[in-house]
C-alpha atoms as a PDB file:
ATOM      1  CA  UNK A   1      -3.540  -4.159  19.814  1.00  0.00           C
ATOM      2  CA  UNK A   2      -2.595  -2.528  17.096  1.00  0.00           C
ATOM      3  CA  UNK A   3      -4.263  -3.644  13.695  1.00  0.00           C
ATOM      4  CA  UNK A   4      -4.144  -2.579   9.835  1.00  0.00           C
ATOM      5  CA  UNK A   5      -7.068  -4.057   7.570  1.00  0.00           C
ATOM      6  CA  UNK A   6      -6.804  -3.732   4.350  1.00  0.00           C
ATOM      7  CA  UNK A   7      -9.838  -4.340   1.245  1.00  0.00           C
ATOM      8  CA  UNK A   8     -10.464  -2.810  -2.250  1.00  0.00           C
ATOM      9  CA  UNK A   9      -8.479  -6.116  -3.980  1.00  0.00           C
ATOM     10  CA  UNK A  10     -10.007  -7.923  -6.944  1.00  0.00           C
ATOM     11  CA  UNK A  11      -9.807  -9.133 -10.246  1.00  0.00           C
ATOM     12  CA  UNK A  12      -9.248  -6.634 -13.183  1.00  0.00           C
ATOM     13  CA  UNK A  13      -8.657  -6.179 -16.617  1.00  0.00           C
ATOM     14  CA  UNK A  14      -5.532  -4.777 -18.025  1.00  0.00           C
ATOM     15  CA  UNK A  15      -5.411  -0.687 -18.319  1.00  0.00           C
ATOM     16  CA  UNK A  16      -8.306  -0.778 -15.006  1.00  0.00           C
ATOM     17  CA  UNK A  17      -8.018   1.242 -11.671  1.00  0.00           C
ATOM     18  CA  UNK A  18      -8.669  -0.107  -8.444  1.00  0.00           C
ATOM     19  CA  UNK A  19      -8.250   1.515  -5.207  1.00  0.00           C
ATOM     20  CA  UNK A  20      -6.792  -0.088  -2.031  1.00  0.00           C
ATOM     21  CA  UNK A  21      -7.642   0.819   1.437  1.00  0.00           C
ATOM     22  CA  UNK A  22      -6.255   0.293   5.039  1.00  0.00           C
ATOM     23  CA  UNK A  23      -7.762   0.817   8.003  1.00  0.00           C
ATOM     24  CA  UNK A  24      -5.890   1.398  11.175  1.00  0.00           C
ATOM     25  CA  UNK A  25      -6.473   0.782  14.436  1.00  0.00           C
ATOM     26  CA  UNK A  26      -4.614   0.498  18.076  1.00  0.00           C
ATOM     27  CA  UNK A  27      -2.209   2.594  17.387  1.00  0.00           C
ATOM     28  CA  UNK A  28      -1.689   6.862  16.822  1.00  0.00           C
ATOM     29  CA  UNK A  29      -2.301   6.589  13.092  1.00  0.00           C
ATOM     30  CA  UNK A  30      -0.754  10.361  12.705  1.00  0.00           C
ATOM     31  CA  UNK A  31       2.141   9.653  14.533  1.00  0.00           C
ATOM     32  CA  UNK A  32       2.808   6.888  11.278  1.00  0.00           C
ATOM     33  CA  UNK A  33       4.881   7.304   8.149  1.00  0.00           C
ATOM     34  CA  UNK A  34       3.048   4.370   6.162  1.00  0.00           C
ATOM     35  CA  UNK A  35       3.352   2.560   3.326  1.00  0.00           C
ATOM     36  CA  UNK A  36       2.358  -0.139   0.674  1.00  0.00           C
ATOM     37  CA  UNK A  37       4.225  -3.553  -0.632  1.00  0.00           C
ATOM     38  CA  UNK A  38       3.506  -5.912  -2.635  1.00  0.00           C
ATOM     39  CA  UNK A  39       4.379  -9.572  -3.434  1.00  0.00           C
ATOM     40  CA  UNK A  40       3.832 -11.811  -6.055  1.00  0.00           C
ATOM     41  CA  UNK A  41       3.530 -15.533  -5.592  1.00  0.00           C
ATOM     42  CA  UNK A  42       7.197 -16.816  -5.727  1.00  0.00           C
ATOM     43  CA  UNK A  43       9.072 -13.517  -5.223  1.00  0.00           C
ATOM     44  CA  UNK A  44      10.156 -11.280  -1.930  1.00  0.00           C
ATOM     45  CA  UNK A  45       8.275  -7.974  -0.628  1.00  0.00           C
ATOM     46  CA  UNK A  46       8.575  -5.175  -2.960  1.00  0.00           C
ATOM     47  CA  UNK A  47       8.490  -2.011  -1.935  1.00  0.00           C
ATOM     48  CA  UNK A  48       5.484   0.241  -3.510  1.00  0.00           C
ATOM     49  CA  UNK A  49       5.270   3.432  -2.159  1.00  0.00           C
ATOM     50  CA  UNK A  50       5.128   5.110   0.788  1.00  0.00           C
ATOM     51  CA  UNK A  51       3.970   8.248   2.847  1.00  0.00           C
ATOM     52  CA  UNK A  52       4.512  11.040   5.606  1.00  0.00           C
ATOM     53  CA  UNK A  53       2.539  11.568   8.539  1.00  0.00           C
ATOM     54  CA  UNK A  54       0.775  14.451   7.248  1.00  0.00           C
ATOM     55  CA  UNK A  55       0.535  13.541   3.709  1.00  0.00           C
ATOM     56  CA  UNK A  56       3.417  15.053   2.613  1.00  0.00           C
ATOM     57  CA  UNK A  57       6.894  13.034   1.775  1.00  0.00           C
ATOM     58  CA  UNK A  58       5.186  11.160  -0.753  1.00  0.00           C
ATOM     59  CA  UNK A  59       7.644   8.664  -2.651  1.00  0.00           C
ATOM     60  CA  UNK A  60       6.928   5.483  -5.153  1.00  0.00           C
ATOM     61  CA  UNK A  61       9.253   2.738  -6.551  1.00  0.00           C
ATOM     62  CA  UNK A  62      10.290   3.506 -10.193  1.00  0.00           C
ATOM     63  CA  UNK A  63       7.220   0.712 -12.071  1.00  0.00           C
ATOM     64  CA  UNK A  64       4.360   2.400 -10.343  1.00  0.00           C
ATOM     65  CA  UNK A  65       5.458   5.973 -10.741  1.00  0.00           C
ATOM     66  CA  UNK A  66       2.958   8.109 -12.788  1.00  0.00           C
ATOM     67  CA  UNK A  67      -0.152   5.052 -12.221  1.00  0.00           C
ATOM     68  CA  UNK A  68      -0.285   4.625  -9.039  1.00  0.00           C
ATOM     69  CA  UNK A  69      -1.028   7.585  -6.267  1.00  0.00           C
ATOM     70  CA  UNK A  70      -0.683   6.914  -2.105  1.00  0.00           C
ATOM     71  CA  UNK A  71      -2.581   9.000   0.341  1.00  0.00           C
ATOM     72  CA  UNK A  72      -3.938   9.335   3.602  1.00  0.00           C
ATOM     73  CA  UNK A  73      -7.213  10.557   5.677  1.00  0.00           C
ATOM     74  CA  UNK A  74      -5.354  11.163   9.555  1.00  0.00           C
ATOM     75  CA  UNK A  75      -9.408  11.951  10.482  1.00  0.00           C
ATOM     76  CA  UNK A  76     -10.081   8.005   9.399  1.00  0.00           C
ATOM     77  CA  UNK A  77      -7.456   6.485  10.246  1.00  0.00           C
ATOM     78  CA  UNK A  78      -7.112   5.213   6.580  1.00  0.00           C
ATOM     79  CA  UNK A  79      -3.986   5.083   3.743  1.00  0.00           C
ATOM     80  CA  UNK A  80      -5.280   4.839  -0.050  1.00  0.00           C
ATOM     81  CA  UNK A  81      -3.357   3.452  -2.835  1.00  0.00           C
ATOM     82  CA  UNK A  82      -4.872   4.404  -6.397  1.00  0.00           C
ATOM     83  CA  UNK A  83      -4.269   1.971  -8.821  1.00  0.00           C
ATOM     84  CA  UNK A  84      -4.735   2.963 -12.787  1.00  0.00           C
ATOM     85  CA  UNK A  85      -3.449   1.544 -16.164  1.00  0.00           C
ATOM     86  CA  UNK A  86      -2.521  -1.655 -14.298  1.00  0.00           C
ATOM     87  CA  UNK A  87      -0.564  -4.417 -15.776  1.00  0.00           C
ATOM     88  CA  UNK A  88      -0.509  -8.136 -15.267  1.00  0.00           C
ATOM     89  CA  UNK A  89       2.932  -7.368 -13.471  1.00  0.00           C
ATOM     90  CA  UNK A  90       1.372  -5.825 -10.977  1.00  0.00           C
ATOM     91  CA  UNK A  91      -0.744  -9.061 -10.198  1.00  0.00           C
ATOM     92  CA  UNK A  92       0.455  -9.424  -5.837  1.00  0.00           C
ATOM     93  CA  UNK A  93      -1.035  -9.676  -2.966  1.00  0.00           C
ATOM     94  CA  UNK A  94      -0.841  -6.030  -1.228  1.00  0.00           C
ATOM     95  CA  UNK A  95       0.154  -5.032   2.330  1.00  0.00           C
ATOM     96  CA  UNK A  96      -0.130  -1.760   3.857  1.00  0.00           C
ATOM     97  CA  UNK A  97       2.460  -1.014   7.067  1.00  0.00           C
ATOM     98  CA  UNK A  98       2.966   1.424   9.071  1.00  0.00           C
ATOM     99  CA  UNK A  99       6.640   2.662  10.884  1.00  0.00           C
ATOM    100  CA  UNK A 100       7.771   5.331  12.830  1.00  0.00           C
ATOM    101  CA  UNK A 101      11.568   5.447  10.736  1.00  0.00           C
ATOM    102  CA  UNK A 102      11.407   6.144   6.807  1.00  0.00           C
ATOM    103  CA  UNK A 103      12.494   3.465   4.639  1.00  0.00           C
ATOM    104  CA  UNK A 104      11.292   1.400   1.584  1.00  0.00           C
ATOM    105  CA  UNK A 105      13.138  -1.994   3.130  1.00  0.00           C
ATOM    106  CA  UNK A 106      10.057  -4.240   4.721  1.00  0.00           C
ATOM    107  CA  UNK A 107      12.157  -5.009   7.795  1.00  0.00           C
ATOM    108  CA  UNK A 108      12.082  -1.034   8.628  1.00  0.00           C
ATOM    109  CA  UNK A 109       7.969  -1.336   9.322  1.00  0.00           C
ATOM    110  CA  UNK A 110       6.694  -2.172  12.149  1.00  0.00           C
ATOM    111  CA  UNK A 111       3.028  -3.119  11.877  1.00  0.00           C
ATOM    112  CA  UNK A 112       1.598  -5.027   8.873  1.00  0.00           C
ATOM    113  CA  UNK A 113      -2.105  -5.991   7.489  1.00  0.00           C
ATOM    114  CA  UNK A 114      -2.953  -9.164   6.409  1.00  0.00           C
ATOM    115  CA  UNK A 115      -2.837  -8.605   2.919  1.00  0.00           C
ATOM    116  CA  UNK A 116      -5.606  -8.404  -0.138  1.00  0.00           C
ATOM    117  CA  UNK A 117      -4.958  -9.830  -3.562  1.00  0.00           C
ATOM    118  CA  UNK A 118      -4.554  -7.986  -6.851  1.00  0.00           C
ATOM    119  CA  UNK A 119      -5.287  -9.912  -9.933  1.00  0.00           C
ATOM    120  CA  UNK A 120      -4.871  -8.226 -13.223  1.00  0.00           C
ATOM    121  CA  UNK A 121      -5.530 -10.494 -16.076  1.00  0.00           C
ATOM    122  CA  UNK A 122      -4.119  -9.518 -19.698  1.00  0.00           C
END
């Protein structure tokens, strides 16, 4: 049974970092291009960024670029998402997933965590 956890969500002020993680289990982690959305109440997935199985291939939709940083431990099982200078706008609840293709659409991921919510408060 393959499972993604993720934690590190919370409430923050404008201009903080936080840093998102997601644990995997159940499934060959390395074997996993992953990935991070995000949705706000009211609006679809979004597409944050994503990464290769090794590390490498790393690739981030155009608001987060420069702020926010993905990565991955293959020895833990474990994807990262580094969150600095955040903005209300990026107030969502966050989802790591995991897929064996390479895309940024959420219907191209096969495995998905149960989410934890980002608050960033102006």
């Amino acid at each position: 049974q393959v499972q993604l956890v993720e934690s590190g969500g919370g409430l923050v002020q404008a201009g903080g970092s936080l840093r998102l993680s997601c644990a995997a289990s159940g499934l060959t982690f390395s074997s996993y291009k992953m990935a991070w959305f995000r949705q706000a109440a009211g609006t679809e997935r979004e597409f944050v960024a994503r990464i290769g199985w090794s590390g490498g291939n790393r690739y981030y939709e155009d608001s987060v670029k420069g702020r926010f940083t993905i990565s991955r431990d293959n020895a833990k099982n474990t994807v990262y998402l580094q969150m600095y200078s955040l903005i209300p706008e990026d107030t969502a609840a966050y989802y790591c997933a995991a897929t064996r293709t390479y895309g940024t659409r959420w219907v191209e991921y096969d495995y998905w965590g149960q989410g934890t919510q980002v608050t960033v408060s102006s």
